[in-house]
N, C-alpha and C. Protein backbone atom coordinates (compact mmCIF):
# COMPACT_ATOMS: atom_id res chain seq x y z
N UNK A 1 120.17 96.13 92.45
CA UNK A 1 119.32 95.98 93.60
C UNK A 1 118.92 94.50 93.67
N UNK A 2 119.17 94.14 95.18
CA UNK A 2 118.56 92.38 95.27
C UNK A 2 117.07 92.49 96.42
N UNK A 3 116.94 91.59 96.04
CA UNK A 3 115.36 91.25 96.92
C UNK A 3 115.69 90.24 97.76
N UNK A 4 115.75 90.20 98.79
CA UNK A 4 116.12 89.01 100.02
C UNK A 4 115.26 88.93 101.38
N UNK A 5 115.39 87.52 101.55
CA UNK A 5 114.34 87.56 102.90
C UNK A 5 115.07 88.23 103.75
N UNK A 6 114.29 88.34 105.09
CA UNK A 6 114.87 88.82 105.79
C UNK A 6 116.19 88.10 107.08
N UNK A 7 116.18 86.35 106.63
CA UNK A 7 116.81 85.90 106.92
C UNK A 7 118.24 85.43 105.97
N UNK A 8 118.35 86.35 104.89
CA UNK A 8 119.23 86.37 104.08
C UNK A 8 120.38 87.72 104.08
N UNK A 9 119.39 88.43 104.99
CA UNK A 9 120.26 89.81 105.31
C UNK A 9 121.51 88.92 106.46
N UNK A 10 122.48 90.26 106.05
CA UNK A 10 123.86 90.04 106.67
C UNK A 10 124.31 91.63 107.02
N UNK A 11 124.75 91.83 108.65
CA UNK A 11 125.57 92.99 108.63
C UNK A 11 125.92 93.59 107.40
N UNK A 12 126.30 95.31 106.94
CA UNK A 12 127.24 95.64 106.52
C UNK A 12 126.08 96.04 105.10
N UNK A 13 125.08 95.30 104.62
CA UNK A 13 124.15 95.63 103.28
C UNK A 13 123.72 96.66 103.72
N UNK A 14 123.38 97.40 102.32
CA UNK A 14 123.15 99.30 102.17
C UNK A 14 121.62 98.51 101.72
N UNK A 15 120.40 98.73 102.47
CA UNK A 15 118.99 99.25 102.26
C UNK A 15 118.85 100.43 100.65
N UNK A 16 118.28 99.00 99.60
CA UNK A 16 117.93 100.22 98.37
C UNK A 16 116.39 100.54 98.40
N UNK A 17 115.75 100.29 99.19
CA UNK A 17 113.94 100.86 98.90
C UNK A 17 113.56 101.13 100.33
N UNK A 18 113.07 102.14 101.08
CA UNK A 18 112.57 102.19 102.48
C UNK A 18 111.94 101.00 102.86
N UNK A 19 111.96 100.55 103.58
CA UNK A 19 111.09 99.24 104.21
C UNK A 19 109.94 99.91 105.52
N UNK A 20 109.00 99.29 105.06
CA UNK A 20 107.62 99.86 105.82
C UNK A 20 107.20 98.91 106.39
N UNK A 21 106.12 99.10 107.48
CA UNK A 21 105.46 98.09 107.48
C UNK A 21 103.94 97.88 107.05
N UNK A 22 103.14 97.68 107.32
CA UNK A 22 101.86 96.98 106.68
C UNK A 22 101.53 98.21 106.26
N UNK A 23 101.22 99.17 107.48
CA UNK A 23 100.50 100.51 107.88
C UNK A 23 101.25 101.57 107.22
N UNK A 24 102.44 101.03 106.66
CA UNK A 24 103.11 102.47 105.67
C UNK A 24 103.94 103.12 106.81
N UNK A 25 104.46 102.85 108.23
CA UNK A 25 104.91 103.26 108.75
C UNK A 25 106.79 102.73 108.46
N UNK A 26 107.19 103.94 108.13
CA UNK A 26 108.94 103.81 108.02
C UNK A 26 109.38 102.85 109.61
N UNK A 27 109.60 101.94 108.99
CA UNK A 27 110.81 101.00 109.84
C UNK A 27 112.55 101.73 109.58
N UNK A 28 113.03 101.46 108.13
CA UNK A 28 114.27 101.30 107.99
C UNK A 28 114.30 102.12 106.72
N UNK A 29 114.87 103.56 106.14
CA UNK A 29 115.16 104.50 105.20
C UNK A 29 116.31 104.01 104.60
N UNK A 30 115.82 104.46 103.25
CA UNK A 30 116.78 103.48 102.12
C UNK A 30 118.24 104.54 102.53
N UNK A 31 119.17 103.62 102.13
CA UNK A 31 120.49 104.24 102.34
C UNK A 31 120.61 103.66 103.52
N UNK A 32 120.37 103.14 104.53
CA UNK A 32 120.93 102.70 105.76
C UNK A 32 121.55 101.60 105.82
N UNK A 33 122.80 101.57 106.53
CA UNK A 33 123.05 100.08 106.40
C UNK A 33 123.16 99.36 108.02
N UNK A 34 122.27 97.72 107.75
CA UNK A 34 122.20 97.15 108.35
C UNK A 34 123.12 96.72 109.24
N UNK A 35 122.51 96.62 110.24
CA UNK A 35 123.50 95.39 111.45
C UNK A 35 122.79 94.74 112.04
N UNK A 36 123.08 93.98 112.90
CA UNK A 36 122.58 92.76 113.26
C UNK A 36 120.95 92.92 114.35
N UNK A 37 120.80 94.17 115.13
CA UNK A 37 120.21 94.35 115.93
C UNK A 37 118.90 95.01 114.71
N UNK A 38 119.06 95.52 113.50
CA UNK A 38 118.59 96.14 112.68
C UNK A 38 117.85 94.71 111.87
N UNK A 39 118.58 94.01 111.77
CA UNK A 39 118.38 92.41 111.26
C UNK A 39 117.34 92.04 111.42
N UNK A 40 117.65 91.83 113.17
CA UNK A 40 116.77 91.21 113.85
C UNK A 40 115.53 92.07 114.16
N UNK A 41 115.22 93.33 114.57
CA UNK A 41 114.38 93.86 114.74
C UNK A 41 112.85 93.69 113.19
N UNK A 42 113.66 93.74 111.97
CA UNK A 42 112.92 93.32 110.76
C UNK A 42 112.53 91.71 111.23
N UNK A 43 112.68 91.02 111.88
CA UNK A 43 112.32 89.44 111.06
C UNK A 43 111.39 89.55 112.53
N UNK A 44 111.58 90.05 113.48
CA UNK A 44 110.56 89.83 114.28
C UNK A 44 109.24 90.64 114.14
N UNK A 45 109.36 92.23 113.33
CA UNK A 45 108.33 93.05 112.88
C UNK A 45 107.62 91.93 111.51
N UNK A 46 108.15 90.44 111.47
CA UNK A 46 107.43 89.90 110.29
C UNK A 46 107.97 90.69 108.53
N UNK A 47 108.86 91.12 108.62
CA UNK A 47 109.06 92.34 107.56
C UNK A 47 109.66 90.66 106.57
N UNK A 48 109.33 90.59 105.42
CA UNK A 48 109.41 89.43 104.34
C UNK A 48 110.49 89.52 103.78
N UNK A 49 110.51 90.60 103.25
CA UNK A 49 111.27 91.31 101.53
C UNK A 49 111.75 92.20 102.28
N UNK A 50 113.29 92.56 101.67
CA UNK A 50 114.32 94.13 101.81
C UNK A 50 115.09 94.33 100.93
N UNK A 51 114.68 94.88 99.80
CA UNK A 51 115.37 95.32 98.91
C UNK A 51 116.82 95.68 99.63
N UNK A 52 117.79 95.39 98.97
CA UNK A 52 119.32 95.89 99.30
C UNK A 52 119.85 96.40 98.31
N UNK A 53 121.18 97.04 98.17
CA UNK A 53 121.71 97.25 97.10
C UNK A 53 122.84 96.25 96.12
N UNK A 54 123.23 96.26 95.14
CA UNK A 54 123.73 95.13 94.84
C UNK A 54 124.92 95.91 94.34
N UNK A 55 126.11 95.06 93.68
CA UNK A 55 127.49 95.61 93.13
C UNK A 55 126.99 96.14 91.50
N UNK A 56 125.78 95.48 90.79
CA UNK A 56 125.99 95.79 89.64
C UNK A 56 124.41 96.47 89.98
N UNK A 57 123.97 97.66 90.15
CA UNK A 57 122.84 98.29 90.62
C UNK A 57 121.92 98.71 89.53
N UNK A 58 120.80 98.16 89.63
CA UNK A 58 119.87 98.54 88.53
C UNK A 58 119.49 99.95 88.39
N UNK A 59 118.91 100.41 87.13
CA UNK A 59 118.21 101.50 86.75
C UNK A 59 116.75 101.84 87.54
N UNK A 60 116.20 101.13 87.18
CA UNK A 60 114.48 100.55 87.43
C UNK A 60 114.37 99.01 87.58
N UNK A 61 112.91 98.78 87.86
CA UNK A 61 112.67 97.56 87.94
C UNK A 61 112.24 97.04 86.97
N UNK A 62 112.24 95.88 87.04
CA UNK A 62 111.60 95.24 85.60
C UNK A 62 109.91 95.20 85.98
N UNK A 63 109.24 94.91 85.02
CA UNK A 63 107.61 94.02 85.17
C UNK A 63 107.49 93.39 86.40
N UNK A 64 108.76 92.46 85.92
CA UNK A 64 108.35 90.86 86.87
C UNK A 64 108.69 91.45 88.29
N UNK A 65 109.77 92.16 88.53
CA UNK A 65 110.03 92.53 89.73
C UNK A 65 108.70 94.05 90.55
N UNK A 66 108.06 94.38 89.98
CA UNK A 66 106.88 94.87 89.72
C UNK A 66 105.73 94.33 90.15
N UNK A 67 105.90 93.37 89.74
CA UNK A 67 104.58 92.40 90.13
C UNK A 67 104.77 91.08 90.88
N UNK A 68 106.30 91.20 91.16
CA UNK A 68 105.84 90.84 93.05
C UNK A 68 106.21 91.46 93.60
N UNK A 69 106.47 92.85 93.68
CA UNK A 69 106.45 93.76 94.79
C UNK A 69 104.89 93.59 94.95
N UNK A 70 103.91 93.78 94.40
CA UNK A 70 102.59 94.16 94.05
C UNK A 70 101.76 92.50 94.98
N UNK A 71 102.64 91.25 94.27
CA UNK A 71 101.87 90.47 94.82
C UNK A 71 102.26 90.51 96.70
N UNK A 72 103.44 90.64 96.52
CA UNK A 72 103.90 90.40 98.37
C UNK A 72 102.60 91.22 99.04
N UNK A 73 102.50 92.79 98.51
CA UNK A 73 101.87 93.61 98.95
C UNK A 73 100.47 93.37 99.29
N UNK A 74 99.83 92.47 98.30
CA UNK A 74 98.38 92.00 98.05
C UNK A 74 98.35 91.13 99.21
N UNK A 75 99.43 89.58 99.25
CA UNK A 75 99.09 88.77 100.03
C UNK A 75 99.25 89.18 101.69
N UNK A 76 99.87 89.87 102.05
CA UNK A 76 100.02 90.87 102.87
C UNK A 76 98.70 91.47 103.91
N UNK A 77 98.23 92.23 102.51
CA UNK A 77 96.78 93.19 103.19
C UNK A 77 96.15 91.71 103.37
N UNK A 78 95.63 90.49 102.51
CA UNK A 78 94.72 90.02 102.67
C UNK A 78 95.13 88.77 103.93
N UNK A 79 96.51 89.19 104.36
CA UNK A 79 96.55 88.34 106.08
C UNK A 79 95.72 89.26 106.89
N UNK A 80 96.41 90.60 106.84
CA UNK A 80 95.94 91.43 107.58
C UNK A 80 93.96 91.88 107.48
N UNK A 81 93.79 91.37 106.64
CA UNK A 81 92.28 92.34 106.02
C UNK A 81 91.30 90.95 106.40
N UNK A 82 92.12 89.53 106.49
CA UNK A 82 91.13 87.93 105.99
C UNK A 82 89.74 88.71 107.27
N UNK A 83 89.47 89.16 108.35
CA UNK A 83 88.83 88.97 109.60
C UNK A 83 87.50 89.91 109.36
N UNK A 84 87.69 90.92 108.04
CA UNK A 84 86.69 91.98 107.66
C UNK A 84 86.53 91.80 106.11
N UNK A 85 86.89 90.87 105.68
CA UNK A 85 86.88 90.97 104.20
C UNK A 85 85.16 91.22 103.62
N UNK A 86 84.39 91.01 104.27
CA UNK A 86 83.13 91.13 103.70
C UNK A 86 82.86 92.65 103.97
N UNK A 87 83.18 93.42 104.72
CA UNK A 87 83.25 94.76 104.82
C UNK A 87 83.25 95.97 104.00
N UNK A 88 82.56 96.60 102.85
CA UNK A 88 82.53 97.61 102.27
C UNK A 88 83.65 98.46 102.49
N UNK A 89 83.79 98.95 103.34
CA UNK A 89 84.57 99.92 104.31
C UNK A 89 86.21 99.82 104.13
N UNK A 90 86.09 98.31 104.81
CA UNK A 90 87.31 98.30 104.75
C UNK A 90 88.02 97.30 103.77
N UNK A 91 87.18 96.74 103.02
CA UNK A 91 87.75 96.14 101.22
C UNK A 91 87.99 97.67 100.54
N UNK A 92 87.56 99.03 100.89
CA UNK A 92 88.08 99.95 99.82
C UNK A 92 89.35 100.27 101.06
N UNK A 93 89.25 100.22 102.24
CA UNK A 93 90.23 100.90 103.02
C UNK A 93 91.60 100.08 102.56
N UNK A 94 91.28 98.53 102.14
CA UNK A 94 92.39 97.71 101.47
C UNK A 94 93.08 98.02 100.33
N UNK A 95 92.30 98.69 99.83
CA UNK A 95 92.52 98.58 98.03
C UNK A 95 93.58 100.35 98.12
N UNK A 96 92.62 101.16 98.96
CA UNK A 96 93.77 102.47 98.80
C UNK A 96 95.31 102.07 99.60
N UNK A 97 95.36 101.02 100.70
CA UNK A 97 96.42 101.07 101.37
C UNK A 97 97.71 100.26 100.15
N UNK A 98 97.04 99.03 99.24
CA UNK A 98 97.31 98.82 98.68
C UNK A 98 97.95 99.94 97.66
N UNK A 99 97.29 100.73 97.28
CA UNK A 99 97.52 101.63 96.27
C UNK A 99 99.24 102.67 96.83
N UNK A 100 98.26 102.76 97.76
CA UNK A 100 99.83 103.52 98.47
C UNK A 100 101.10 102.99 98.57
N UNK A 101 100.86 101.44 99.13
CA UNK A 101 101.71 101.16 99.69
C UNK A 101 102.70 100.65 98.24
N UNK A 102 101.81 99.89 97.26
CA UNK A 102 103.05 100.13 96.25
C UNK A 102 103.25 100.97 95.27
N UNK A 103 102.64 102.39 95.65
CA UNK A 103 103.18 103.32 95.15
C UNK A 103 104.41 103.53 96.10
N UNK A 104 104.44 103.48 97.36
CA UNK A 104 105.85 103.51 97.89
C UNK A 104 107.36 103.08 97.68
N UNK A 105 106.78 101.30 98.03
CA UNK A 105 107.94 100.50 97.01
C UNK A 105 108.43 100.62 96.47
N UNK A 106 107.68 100.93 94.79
CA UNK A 106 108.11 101.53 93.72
C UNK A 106 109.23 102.60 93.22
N UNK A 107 108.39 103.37 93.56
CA UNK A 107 109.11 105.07 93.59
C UNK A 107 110.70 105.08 93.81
C-alpha cells in the first residue's frame, strides 16, 4: 500500500483504504479503481492523502504510517474546527470525529 497526494494519482490505481471526507462521508470505496474524472473530483473535494495499492502490498501498517494517518486527520479537524475552538461542544464534537474518523482509516 502507497500513500500519495492527490496530485500523484494516475488513471488505472486500485484505491487500498476508503477515502472520506472530513464528515466521514464515503467519497471513493476501497477496491475502486481510479480515472481521471475520479482524480479530479478528489483534488477539488480538497481530499490530501489516497491510500492506493502497491505491487509489493503490505500486511498492516506500521506506527509511523499510523501516526500520520492520525496527524493528517488532526490537522484536518483543526482547519475545519480553528472558527469554534473555544467551544466545549464542539472541541468534544472534534475529538469523537477524530476518534472515528481514524478508526476508519485504519481498519
Amino acid at each position: 500500500m502507497k500513500k500519495l497526494r492527490t496530485d500523484q494519482l494516475q488513471s488505472g490505481m486500485v484505491v487500498a483504504k476508503d477515502i472520506m471526507d472530513i464528515t466521514g462521508k464515503l467519497l471513493v470505496a476501497k477496491g475502486v479503481t481510479l480515472n481521471e474524472l475520479l482524480i479530479s473530483r478528489l483534488a477539488q473535494r480538497e481530499t490530501d492523502i489516497v491510500w492506493v495499492k502497491s505491487d509489493e502490498e503490505e500486511i498492516s501498517l506500521s506506527p509511523k504510517e499510523i501516526e500520520g494517518i492520525k496527524e493528517e486527520i488532526r490537522e484536518n479537524l483543526e482547519k475545519r474546527f480553528h472558527l469554534v475552538a473555544q467551544d466545549p461542544i464542539m472541541r468534544g464534537l472534534k475529538e469523537r470525529m477524530f476518534d472515528y474518523l481514524v478508526e476508519r482509516r485504519i481498519e
